[in-house]
C-alpha atoms as a PDB file:
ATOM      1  CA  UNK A   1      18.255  -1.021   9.423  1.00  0.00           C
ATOM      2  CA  UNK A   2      16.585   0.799  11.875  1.00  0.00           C
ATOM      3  CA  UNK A   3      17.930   4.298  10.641  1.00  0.00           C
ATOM      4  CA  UNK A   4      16.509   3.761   7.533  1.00  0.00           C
ATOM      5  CA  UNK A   5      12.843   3.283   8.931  1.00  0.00           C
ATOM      6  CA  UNK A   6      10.106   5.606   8.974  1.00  0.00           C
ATOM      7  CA  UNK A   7       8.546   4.950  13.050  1.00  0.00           C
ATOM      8  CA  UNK A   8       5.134   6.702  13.848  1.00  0.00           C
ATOM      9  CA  UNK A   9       7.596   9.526  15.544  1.00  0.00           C
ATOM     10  CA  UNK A  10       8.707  10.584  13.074  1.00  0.00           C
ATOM     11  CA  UNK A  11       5.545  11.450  11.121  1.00  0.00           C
ATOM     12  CA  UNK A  12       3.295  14.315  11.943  1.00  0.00           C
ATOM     13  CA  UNK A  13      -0.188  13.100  12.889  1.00  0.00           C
ATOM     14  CA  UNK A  14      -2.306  15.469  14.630  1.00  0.00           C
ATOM     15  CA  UNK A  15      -3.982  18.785  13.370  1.00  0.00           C
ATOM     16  CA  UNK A  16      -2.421  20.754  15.586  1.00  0.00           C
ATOM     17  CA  UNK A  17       0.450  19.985  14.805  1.00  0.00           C
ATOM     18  CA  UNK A  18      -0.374  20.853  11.113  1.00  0.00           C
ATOM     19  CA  UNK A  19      -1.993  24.366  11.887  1.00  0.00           C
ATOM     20  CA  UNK A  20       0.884  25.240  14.680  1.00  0.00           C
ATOM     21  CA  UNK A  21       2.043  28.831  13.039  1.00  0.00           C
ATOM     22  CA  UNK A  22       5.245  29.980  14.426  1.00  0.00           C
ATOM     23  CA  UNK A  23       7.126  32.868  13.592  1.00  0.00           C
ATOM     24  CA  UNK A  24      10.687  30.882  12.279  1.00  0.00           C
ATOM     25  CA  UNK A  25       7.981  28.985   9.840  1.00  0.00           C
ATOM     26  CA  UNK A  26      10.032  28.990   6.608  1.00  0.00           C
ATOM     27  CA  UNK A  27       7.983  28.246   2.904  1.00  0.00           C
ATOM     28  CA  UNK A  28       9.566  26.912  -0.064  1.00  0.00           C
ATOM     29  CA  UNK A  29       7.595  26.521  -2.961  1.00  0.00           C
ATOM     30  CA  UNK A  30       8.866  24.234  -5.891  1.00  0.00           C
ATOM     31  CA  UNK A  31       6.919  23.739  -8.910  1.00  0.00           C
ATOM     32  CA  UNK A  32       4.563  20.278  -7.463  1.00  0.00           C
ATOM     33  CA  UNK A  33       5.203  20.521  -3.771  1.00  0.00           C
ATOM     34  CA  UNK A  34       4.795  23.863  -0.656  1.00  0.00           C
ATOM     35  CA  UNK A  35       7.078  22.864   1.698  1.00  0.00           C
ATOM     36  CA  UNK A  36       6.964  24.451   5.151  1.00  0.00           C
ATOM     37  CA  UNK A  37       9.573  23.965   7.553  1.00  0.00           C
ATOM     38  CA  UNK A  38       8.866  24.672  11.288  1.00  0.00           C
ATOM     39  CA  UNK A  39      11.211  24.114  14.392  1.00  0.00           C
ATOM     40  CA  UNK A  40      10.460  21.657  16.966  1.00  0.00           C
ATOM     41  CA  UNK A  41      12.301  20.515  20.396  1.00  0.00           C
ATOM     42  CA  UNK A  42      12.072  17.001  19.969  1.00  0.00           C
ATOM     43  CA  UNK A  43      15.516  16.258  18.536  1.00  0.00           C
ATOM     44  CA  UNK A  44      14.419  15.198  15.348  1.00  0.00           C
ATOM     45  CA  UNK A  45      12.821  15.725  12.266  1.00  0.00           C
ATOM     46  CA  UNK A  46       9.200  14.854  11.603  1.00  0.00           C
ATOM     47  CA  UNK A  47       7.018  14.234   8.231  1.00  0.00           C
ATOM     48  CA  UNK A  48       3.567  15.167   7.489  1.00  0.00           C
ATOM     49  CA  UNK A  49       1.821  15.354   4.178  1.00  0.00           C
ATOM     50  CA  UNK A  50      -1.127  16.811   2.866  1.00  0.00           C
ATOM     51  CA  UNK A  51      -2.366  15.550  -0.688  1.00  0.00           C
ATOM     52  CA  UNK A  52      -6.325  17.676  -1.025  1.00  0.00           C
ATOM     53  CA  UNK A  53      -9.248  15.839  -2.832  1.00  0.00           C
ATOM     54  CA  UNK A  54      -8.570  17.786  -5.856  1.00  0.00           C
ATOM     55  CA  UNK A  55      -5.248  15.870  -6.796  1.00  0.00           C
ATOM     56  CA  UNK A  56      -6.923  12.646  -7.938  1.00  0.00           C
ATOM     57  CA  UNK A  57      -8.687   9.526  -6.906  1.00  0.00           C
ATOM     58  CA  UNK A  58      -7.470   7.912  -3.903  1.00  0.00           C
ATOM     59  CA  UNK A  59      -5.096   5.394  -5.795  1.00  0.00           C
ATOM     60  CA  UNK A  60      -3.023   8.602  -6.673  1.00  0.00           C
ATOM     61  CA  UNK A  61      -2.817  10.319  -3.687  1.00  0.00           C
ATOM     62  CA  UNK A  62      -1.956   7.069  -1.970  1.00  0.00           C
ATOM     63  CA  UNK A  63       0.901   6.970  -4.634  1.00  0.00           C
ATOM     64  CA  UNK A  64       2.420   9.853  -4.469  1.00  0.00           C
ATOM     65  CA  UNK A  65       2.102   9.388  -0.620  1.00  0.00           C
ATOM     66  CA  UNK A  66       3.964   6.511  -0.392  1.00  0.00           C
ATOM     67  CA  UNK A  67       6.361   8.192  -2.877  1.00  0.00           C
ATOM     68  CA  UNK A  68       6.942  11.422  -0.342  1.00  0.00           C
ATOM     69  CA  UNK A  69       7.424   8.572   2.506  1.00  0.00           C
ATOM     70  CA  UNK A  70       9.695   6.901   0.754  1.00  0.00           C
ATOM     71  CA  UNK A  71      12.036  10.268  -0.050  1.00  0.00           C
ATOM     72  CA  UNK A  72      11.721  11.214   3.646  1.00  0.00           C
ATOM     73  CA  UNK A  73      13.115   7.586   4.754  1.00  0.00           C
ATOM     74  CA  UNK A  74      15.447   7.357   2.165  1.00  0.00           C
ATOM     75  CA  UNK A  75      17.137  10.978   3.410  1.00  0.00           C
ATOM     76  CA  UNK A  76      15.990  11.697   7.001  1.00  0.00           C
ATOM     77  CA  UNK A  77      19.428  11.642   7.668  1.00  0.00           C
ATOM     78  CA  UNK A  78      20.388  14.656   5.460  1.00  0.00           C
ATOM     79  CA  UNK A  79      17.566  16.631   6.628  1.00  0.00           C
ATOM     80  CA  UNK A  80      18.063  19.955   8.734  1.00  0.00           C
ATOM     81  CA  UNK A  81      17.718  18.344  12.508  1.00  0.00           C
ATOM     82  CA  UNK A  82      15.184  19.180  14.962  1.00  0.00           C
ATOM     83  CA  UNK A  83      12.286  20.480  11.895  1.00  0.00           C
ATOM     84  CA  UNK A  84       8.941  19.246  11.208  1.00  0.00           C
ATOM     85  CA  UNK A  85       8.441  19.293   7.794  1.00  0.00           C
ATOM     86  CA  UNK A  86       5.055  19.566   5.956  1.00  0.00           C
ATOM     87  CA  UNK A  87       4.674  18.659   2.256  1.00  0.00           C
ATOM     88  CA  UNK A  88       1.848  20.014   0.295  1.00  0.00           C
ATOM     89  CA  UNK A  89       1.398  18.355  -2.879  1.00  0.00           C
ATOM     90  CA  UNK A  90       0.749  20.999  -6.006  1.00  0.00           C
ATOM     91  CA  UNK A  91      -1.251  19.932  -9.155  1.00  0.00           C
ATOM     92  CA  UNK A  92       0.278  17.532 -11.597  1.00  0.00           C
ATOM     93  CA  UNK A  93       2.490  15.665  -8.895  1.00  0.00           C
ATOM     94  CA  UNK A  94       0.886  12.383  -8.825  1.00  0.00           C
ATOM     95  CA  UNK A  95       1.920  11.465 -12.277  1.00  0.00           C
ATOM     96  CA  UNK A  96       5.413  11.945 -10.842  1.00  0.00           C
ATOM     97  CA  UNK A  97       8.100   9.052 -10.305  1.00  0.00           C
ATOM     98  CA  UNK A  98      10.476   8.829  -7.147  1.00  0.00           C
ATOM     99  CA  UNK A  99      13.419   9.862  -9.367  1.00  0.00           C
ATOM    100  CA  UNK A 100      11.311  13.084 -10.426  1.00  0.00           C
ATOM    101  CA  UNK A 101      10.467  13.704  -7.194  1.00  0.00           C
ATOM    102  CA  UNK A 102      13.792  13.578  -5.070  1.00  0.00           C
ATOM    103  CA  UNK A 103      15.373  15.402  -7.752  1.00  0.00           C
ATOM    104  CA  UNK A 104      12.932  17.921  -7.344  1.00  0.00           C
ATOM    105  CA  UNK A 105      12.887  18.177  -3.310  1.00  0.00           C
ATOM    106  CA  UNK A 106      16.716  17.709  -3.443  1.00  0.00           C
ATOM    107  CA  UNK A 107      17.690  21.558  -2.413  1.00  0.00           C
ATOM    108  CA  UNK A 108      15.984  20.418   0.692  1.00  0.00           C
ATOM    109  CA  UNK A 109      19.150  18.214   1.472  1.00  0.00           C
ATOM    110  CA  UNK A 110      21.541  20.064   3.962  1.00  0.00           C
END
């Protein structure tokens, strides 16, 4: 079951790691959610999210949180290797369900 688990590794936790700007940065931009897609040398991929203030109260964002997490875990395996991947949620995504969302992030999918 391990494979299926999300360890603190695998998510993105520290500022810098958020603001790192590198030239191979890639941005896809889908109609509730900026996706940025950096390299990294660590052999595999990592999450972070970003969910602003201005989405909702902090039951929402915790929601949809939980509901990006759960994607990533679900998938991690048919992510693009060796990427850090940054969600930023849009407007109007916390009223979202899981199926809404992983059909939406699904061209992410290799």
């Amino acid at each position: 079951m391990k494979a299926f688990s999300l360890s603190k590794e695998e998510r993105i936790l520290h500022r810098k790691d958020f603001i790192r700007r590198l030239p191979e940065d890639r941005k896809r931009v889908f109609p509730h959610f900026l996706i940025v897609l950096k390299p990294n040398n660590l052999g595999m991929t990592r999450l972070g999210l970003t969910v602003g203030k201005d989405k909702g109260i902090a039951v929402q964002r915790n929601r949809i949180k939980r509901i990006l997490r759960e994607f990533f875990r679900r998938s991690k395996n048919r992510l693009p290797p060796s990427r850090d991947i940054i969600i930023i949620v849009l407007r109007g995504a916390n009223s979202l369900t899981y199926h809404q969302v992983a059909e939406e992030l699904a061209p992410l999918l290799v």
